[in-house]
N, C-alpha and C. Protein backbone atom coordinates (compact mmCIF):
# COMPACT_ATOMS: atom_id res chain seq x y z
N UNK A 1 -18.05 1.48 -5.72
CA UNK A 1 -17.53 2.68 -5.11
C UNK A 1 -17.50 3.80 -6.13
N UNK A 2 -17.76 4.87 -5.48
CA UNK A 2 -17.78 6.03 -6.52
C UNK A 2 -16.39 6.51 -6.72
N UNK A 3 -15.78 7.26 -7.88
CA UNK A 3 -14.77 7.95 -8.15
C UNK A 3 -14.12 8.46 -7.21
N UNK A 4 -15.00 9.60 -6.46
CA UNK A 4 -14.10 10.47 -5.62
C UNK A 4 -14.38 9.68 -4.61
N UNK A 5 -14.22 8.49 -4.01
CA UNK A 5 -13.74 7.99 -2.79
C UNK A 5 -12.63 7.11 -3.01
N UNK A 6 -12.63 6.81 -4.16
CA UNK A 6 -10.90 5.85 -4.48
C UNK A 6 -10.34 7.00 -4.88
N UNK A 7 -10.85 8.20 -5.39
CA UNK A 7 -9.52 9.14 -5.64
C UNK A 7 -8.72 9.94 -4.32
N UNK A 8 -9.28 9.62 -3.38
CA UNK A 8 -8.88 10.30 -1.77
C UNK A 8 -8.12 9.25 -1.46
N UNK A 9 -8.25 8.13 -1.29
CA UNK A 9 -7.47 7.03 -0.82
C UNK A 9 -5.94 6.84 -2.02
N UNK A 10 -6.14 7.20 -2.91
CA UNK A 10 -5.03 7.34 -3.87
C UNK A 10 -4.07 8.30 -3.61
N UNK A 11 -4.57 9.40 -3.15
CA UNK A 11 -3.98 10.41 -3.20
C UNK A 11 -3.44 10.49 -2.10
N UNK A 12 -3.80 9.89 -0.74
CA UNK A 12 -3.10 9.56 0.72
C UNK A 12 -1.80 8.74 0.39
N UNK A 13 -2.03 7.89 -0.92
CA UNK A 13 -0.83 6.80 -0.88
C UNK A 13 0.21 7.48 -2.15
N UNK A 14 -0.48 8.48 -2.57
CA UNK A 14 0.43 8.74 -3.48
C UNK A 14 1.41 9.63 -2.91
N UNK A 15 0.81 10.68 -1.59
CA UNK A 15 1.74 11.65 -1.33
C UNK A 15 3.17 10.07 0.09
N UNK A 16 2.51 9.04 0.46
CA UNK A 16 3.32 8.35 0.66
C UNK A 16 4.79 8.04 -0.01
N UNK A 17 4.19 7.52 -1.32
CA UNK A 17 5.17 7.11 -2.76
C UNK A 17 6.19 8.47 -2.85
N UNK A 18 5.02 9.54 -2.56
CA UNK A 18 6.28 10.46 -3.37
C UNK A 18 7.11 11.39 -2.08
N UNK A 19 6.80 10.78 -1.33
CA UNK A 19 7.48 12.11 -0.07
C UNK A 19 8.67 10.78 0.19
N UNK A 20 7.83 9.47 0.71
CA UNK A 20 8.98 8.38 1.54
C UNK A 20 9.55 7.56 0.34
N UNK A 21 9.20 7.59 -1.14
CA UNK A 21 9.46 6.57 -1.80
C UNK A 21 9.15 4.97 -1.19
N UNK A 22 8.08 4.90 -0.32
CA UNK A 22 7.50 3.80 0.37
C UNK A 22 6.44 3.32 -0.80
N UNK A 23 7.12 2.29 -1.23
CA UNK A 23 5.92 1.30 -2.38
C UNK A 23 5.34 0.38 -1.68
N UNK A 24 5.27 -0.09 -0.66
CA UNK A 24 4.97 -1.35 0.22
C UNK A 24 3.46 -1.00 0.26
N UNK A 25 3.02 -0.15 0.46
CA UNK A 25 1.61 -0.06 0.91
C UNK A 25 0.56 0.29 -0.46
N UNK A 26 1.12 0.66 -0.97
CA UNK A 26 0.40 0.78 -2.78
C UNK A 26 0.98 -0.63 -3.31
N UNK A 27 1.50 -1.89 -3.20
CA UNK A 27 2.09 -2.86 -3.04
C UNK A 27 0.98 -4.04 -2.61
N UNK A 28 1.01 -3.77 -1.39
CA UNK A 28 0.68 -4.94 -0.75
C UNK A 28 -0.92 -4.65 -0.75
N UNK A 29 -1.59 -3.48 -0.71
CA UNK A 29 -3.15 -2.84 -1.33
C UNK A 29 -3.35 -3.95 -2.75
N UNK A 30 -2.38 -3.46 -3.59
CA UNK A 30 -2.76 -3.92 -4.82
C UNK A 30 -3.23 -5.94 -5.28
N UNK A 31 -2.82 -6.12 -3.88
CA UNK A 31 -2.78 -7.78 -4.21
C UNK A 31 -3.15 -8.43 -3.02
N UNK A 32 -3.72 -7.44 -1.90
CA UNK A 32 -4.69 -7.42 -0.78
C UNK A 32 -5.95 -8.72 -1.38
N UNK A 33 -5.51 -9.72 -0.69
CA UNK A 33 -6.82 -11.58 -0.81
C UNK A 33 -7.89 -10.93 -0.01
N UNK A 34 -7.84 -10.54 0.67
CA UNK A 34 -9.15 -10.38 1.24
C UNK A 34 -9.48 -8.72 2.01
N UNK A 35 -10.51 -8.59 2.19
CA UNK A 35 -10.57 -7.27 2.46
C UNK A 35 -10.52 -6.81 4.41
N UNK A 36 -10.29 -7.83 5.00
CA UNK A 36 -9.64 -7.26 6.22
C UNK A 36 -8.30 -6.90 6.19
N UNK A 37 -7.50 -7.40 4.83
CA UNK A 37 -6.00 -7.49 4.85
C UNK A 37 -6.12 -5.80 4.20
N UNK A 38 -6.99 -5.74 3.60
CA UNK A 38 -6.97 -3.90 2.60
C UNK A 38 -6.97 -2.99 3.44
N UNK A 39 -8.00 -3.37 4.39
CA UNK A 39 -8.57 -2.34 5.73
C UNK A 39 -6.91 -2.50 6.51
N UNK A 40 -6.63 -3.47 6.85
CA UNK A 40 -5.05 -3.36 7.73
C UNK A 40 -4.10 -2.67 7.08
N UNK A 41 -3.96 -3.10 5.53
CA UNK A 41 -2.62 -2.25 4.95
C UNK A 41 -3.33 -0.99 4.72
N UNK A 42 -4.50 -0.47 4.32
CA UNK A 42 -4.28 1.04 4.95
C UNK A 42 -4.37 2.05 5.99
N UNK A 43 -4.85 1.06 7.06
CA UNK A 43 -4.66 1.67 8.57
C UNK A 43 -3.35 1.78 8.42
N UNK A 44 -2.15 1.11 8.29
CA UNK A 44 -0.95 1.18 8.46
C UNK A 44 -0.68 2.20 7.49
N UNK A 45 -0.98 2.58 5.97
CA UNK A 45 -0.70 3.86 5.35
C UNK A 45 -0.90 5.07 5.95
N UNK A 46 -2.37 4.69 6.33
CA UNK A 46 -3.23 6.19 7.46
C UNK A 46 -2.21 6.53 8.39
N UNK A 47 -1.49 5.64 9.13
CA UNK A 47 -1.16 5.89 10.44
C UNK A 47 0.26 7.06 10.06
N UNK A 48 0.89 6.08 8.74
CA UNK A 48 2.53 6.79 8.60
C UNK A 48 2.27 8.01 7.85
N UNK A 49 0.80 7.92 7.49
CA UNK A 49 0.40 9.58 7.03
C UNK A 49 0.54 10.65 7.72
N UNK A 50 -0.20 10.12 8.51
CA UNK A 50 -0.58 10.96 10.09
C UNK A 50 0.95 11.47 10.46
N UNK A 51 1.51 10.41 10.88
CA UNK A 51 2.96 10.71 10.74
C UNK A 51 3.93 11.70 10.30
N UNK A 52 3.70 11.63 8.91
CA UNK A 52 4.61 12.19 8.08
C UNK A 52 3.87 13.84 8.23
N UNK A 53 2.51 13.10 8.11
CA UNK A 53 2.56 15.10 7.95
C UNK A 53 2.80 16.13 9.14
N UNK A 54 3.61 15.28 10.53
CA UNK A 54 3.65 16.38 11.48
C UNK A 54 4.72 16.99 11.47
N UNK A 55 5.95 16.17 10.29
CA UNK A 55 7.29 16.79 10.14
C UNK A 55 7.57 17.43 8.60
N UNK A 56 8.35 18.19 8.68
CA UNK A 56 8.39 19.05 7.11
C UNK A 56 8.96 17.62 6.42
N UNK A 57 8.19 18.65 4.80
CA UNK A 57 8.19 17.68 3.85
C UNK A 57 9.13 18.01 2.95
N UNK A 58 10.20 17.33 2.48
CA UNK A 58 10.90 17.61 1.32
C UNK A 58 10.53 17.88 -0.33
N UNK A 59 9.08 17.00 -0.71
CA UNK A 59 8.74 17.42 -2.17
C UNK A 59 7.45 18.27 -1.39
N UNK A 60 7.54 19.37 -2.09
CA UNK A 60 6.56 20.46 -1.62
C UNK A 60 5.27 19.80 -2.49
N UNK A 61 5.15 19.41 -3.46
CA UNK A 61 3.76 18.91 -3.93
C UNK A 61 3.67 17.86 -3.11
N UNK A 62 4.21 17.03 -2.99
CA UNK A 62 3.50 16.10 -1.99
C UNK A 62 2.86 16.63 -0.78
N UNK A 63 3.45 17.81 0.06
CA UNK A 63 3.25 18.35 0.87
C UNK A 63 1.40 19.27 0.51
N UNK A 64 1.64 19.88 -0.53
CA UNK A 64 0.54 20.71 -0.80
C UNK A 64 -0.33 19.39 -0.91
N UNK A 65 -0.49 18.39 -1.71
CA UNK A 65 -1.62 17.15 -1.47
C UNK A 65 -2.04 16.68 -0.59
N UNK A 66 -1.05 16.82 0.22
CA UNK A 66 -1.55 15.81 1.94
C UNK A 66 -2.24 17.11 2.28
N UNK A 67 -2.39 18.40 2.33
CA UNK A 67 -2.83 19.38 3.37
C UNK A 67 -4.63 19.48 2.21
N UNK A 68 -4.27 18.83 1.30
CA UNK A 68 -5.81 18.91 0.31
C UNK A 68 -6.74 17.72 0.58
N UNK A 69 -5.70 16.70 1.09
CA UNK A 69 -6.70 15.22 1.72
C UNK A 69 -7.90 15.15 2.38
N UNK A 70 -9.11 14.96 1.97
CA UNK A 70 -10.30 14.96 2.30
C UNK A 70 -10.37 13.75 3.17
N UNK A 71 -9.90 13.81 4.67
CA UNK A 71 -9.98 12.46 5.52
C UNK A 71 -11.20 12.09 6.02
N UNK A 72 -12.33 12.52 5.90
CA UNK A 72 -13.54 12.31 5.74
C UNK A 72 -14.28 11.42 4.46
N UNK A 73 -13.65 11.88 3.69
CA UNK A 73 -14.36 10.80 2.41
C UNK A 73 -13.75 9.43 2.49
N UNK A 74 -12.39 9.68 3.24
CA UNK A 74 -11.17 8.33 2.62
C UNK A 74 -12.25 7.78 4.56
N UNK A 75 -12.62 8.00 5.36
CA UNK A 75 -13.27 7.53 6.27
C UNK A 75 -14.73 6.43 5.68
N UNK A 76 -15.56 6.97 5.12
CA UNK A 76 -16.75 7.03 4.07
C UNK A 76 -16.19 5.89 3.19
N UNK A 77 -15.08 5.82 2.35
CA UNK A 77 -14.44 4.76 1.63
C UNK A 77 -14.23 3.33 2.30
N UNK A 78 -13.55 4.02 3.03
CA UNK A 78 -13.33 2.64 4.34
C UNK A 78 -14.49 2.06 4.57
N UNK A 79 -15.20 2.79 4.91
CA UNK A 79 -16.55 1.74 5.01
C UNK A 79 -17.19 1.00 4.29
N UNK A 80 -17.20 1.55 3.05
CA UNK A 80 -17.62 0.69 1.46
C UNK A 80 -16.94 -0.33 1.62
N UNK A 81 -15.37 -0.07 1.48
CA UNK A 81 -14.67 -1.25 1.09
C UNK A 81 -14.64 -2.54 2.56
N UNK A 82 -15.27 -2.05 3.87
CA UNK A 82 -15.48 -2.90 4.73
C UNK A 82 -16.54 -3.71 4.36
N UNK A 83 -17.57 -3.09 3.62
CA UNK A 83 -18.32 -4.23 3.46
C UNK A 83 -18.50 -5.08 2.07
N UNK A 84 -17.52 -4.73 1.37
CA UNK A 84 -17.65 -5.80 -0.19
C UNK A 84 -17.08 -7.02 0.65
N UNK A 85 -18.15 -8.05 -0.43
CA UNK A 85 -18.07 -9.62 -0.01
C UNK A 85 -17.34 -10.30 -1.20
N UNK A 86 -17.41 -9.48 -2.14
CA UNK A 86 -17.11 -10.31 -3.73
C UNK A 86 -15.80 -9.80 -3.89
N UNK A 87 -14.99 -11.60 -3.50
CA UNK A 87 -13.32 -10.98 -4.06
C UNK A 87 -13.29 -10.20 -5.41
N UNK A 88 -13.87 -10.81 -6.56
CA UNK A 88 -13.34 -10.12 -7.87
C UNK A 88 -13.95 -8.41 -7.43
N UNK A 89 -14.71 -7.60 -7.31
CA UNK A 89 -14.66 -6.66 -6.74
C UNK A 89 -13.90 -6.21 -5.92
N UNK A 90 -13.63 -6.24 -4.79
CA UNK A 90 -12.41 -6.12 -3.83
C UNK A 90 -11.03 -5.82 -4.92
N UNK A 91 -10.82 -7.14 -5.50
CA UNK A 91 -9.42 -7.12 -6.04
C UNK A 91 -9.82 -5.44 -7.17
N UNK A 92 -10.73 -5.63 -7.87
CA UNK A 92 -10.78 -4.54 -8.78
C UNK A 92 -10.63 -3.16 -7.75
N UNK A 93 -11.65 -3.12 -7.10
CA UNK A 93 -11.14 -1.80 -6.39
C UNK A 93 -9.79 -1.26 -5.96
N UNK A 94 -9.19 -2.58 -5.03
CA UNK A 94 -7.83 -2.46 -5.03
C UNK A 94 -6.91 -2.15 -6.07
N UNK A 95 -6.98 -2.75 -7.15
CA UNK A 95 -6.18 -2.64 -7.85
C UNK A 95 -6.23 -1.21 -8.30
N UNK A 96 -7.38 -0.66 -8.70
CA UNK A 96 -7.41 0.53 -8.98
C UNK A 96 -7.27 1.58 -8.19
N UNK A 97 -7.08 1.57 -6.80
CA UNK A 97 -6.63 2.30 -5.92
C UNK A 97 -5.12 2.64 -6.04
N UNK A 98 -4.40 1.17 -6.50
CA UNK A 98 -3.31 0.74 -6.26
C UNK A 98 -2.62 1.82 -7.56
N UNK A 99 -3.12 1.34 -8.37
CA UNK A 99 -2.69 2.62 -9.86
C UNK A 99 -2.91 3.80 -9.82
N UNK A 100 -4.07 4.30 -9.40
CA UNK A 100 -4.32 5.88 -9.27
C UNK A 100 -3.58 6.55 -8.12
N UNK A 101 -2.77 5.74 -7.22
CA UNK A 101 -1.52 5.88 -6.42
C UNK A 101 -0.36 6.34 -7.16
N UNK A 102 -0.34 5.60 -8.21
CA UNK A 102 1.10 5.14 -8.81
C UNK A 102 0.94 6.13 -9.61
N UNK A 103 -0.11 6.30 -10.37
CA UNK A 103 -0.10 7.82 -11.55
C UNK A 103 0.04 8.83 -11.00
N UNK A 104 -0.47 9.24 -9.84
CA UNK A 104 -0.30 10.43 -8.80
C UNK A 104 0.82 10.78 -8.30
N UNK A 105 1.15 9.79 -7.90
CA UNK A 105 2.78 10.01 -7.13
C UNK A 105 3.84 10.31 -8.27
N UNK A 106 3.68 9.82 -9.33
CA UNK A 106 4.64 10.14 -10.39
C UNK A 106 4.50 11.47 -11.14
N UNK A 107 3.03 11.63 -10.32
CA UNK A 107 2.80 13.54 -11.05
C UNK A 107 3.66 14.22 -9.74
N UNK A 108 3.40 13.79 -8.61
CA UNK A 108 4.42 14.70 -7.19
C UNK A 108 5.39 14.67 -7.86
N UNK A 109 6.17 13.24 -8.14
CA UNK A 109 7.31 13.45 -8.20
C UNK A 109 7.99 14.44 -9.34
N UNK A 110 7.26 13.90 -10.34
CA UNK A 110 8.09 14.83 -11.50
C UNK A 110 7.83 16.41 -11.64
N UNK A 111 6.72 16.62 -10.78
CA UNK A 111 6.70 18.60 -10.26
C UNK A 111 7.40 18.81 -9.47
N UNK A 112 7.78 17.68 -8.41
CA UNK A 112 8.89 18.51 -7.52
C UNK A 112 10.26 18.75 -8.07
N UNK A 113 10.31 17.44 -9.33
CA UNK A 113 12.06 17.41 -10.12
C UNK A 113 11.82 18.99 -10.80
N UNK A 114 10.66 19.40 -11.33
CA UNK A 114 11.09 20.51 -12.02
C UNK A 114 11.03 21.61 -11.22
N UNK A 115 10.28 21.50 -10.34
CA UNK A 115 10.37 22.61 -9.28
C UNK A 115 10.68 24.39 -9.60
C-alpha cells in the first residue's frame, strides 16, 4: 500500500481518538487476525465517522481534519487491504495504520489543549 492511502485511513481514526476518546477501533485494527475482521472494524469506524461529523465537534482540530478526509482514497485503500492474502502483511499494514492513528490524534489533541 502506498503512503497516502494508510495516511487517510489514519486520519479518519485519529479524528475518532481525538473528538470521542474512542480507542477501540485503532485497538482492535491494530491486532485485526485476519483481514475481513480489518474491513469490519473499519466499517464500524466509517460508520461512527459519518456519525460524528453530522453533530458539532468539541476539539476544533479534530473537526478541521474530518472536513480534510479524502473518503475516496480511504475507499481505494479498502480495496487494497480487501485483497492482501499474506497475514504478516495485513498485520504490518494494520499495525501501521493503527500508530499513524495514535500519532495524529495526539497532535488533535494537544492543539486543541493549547487552543
Amino acid at each position: 500500500m502506498e503512503a497516502w492511502e494508510i495516511e487517510e485511513i489514519s486520519k479518519a481514526l485519529a479524528v475518532l481518538v481525538a473528538e470521542a476518546g474512542n480507542y477501540s477501533y485503532v485497538d482492535k485494527l491494530g491486532y485485526a487476525p485476519s483481514r475481513d475482521l480489518a474491513i469490519f472494524y473499519l466499517k464500524e469506524a466509517l460508520r461512527d465517522l459519518h456519525s460524528m461529523m453530522g453533530k458539532k465537534f468539541e476539539n476544533e482540530e479534530a473537526e478541521k481534519a474530518a472536513k480534510e478526509i479524502k473518503f475516496e482514497q480511504i475507499d481505494f485503500a479498502l480495496q487494497k487491504i480487501s485483497k492482501i492474502s499474506d497475514r504478516k502483511e495485513l498485520r504490518e499494514i494494520t499495525a501501521l495504520i493503527a500508530a499513524k492513528s495514535l500519532a495524529k490524534s495526539a497532535k488533535l489533541k494537544k492543539s486543541d489543549v493549547k487552543g
